[in-house]
C-alpha atoms as a PDB file:
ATOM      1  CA  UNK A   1      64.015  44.374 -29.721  1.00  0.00           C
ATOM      2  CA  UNK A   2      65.343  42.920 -26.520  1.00  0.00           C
ATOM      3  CA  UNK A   3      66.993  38.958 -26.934  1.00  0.00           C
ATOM      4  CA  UNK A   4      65.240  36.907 -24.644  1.00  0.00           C
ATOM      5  CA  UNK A   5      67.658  33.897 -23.721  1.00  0.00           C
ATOM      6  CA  UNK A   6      66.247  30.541 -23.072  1.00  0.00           C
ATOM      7  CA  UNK A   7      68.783  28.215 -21.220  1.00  0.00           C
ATOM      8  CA  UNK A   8      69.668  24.940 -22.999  1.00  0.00           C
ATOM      9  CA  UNK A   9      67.794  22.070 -21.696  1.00  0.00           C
ATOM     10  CA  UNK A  10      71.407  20.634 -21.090  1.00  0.00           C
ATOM     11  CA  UNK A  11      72.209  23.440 -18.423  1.00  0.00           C
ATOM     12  CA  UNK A  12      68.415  22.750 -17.031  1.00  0.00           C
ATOM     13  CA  UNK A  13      69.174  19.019 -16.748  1.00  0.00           C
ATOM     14  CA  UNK A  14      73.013  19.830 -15.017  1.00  0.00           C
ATOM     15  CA  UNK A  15      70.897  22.438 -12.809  1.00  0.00           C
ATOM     16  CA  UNK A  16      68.563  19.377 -11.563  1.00  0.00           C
ATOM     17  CA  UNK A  17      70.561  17.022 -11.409  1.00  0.00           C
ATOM     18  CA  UNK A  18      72.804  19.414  -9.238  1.00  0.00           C
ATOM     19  CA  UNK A  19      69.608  19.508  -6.947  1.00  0.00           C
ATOM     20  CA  UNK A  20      69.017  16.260  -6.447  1.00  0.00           C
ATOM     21  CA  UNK A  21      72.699  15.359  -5.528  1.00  0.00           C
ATOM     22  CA  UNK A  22      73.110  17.832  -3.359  1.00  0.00           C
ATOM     23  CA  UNK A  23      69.617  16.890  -1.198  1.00  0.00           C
ATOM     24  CA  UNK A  24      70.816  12.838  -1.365  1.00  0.00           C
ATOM     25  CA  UNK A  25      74.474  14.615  -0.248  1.00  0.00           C
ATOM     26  CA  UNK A  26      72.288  15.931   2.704  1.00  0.00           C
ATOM     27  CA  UNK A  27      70.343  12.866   4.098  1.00  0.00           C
ATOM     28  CA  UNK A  28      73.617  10.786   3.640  1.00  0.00           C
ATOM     29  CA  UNK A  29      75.181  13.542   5.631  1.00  0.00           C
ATOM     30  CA  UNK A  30      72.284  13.209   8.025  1.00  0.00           C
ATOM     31  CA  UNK A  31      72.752   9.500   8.275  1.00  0.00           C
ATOM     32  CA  UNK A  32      76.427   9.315   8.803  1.00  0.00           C
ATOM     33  CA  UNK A  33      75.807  12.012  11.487  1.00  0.00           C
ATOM     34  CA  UNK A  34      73.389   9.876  12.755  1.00  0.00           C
ATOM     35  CA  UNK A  35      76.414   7.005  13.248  1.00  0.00           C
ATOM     36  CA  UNK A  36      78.614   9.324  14.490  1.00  0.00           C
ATOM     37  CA  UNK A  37      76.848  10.721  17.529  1.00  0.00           C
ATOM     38  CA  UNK A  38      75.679   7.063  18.025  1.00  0.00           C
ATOM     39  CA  UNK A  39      79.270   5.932  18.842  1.00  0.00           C
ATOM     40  CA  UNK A  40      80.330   9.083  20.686  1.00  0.00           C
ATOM     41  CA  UNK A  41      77.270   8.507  23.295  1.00  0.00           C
ATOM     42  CA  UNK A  42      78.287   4.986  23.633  1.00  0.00           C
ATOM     43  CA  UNK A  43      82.027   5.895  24.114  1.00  0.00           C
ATOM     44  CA  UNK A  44      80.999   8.670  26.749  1.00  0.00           C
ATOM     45  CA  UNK A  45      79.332   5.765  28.588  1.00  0.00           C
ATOM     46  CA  UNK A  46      82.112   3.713  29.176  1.00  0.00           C
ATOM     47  CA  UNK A  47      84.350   6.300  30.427  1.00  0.00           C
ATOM     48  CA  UNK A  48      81.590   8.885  32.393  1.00  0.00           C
ATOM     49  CA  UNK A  49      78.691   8.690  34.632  1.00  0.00           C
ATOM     50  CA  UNK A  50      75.847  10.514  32.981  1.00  0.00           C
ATOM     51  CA  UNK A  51      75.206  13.888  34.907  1.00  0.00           C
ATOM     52  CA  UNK A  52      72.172  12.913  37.130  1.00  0.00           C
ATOM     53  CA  UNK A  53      73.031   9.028  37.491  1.00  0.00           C
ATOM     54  CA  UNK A  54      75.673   7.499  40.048  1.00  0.00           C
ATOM     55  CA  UNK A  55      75.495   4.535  38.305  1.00  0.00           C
ATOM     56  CA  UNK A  56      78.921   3.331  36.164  1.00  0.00           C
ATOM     57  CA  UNK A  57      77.913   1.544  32.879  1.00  0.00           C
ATOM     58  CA  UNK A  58      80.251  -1.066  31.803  1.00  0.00           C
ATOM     59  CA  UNK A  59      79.380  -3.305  28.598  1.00  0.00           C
ATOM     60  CA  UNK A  60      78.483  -0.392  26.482  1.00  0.00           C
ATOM     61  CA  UNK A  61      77.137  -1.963  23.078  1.00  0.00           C
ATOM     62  CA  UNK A  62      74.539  -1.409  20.681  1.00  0.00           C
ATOM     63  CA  UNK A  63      71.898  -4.552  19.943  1.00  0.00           C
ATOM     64  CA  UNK A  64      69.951  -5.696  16.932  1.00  0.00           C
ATOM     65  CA  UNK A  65      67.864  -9.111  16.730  1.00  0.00           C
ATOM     66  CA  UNK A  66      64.383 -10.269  17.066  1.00  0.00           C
ATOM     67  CA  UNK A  67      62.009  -8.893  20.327  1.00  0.00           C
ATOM     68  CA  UNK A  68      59.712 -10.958  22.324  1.00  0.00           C
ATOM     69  CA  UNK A  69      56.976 -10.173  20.280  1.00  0.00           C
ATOM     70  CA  UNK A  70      59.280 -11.888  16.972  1.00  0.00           C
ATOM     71  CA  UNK A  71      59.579  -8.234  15.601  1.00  0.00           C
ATOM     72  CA  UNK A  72      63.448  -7.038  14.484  1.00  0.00           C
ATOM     73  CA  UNK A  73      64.443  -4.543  16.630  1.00  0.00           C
ATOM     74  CA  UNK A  74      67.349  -2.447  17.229  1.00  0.00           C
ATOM     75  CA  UNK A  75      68.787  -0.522  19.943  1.00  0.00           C
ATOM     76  CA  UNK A  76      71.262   2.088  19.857  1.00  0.00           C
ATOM     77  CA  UNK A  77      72.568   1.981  23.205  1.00  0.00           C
ATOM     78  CA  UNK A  78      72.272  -0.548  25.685  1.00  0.00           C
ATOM     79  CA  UNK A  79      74.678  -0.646  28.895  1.00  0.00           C
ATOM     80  CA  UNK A  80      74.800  -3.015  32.183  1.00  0.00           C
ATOM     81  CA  UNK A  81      76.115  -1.070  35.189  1.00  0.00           C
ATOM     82  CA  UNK A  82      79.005  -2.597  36.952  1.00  0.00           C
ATOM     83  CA  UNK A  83      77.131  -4.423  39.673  1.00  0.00           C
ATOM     84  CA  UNK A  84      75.075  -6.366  36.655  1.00  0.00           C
ATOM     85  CA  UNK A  85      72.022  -5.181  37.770  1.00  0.00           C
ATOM     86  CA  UNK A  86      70.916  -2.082  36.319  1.00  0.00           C
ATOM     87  CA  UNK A  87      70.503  -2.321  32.283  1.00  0.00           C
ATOM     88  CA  UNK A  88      69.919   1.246  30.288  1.00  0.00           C
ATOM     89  CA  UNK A  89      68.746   1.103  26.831  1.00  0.00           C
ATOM     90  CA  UNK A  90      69.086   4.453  24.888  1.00  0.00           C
ATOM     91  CA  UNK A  91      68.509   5.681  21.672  1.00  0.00           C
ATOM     92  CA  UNK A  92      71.087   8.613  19.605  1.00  0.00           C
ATOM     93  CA  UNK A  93      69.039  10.954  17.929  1.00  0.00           C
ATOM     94  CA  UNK A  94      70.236  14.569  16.349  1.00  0.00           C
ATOM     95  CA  UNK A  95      67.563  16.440  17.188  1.00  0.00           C
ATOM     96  CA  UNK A  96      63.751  16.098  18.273  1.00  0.00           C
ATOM     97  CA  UNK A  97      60.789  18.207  18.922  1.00  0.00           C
ATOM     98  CA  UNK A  98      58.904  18.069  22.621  1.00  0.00           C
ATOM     99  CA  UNK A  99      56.272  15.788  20.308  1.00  0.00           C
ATOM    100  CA  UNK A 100      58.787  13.863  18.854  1.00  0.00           C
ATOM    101  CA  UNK A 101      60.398  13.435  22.075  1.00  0.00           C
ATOM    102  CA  UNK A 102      57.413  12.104  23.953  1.00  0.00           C
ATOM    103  CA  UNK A 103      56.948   9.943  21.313  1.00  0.00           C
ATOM    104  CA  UNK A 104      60.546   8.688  20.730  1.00  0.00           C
ATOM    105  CA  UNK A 105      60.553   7.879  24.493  1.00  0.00           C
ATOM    106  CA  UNK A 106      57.161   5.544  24.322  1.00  0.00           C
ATOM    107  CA  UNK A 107      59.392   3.978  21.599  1.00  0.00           C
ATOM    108  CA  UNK A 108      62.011   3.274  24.045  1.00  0.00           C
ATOM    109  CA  UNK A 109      59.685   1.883  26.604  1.00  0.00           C
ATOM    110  CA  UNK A 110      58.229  -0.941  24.356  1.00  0.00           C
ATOM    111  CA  UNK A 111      61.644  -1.465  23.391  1.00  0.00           C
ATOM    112  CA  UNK A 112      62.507  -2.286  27.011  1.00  0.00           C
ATOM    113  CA  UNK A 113      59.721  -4.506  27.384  1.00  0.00           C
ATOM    114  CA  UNK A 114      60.731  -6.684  24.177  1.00  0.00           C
ATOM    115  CA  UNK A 115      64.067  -7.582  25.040  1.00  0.00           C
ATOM    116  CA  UNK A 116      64.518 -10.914  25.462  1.00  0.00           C
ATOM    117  CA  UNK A 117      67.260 -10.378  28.218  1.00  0.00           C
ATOM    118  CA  UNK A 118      65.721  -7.638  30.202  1.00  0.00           C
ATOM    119  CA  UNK A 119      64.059  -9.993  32.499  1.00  0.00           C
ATOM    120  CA  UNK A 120      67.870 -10.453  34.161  1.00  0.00           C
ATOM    121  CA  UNK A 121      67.661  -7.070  35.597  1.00  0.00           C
ATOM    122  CA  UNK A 122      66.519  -5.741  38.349  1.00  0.00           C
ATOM    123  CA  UNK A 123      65.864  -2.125  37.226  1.00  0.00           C
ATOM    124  CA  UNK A 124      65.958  -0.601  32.973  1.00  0.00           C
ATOM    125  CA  UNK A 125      66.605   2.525  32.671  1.00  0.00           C
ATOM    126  CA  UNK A 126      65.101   4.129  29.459  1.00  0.00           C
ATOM    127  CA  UNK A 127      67.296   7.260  27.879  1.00  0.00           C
ATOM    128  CA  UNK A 128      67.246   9.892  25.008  1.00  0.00           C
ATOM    129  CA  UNK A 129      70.577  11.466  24.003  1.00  0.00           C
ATOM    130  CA  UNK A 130      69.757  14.193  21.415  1.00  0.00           C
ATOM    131  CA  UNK A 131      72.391  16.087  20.158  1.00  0.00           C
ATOM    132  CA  UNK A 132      70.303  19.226  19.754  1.00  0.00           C
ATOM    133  CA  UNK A 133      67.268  20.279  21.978  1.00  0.00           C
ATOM    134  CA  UNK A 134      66.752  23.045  21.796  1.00  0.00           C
ATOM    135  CA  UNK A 135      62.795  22.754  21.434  1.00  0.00           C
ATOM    136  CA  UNK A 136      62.699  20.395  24.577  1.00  0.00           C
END
């Protein structure tokens, strides 16, 4: 008669436990990516025009507070070109589907209408920088 061998419930609990680190490894991962491509867009900014703009962005920053419509809200990017008045808001994002690009982008737009200093600019530019697009 063949053994059959049952694992211990301690190897079982290692085994999940295992699991579940390693997926809270990945969306911490994800996150500090996240941060990461964040700063290198901004960085790029200040030192390069982006490819189909003449424009050079000085007072590269990122801004959190409260909207016009007394909602937080958060911006990844936000730059002022050099004349002071051109603004571009922006958001960093790994990677997005055509859907979730469309969508990300509406985002943006009502973004750009709830700043509270927007209305000191003559023209907002609205930008995605994904990292990965290959479905766009």
């Amino acid at each position: 008669m063949a053994k059959v061998r049952i694992p211990s419930v301690r190897f079982i609990g290692l085994r999940i436990n295992f699991l579940i680190s390693g997926l809270r490894f990945e969306a911490d991962f994800r996150v500090f990516l996240g941060g990461v491509w964040e700063r290198l867009v901004r960085e790029n900014l200040k030192h390069h025009r982006l490819p189909d703009d003449d424009c050079d962005w000085r007072k590269v920053g990122r801004w959190w507070g409260t909207s016009l419509d007394r909602k937080p809200m958060e911006v990844d990017v936000v730059a002022e070109s050099a004349d002071g008045k051109r603004l571009l808001i922006g958001e960093a994002k790994l990677k997005l589907t055509a859907k979730e690009y469309e969508y990300e982008l509406s985002e943006l737009r009502r973004k750009a209408q709830n700043l509270p200093f927007a209305k000191n600019y003559s023209d907002i530019q609205c930008r995605l920088f994904v990292a990965e697009n290959k479905t766009l």
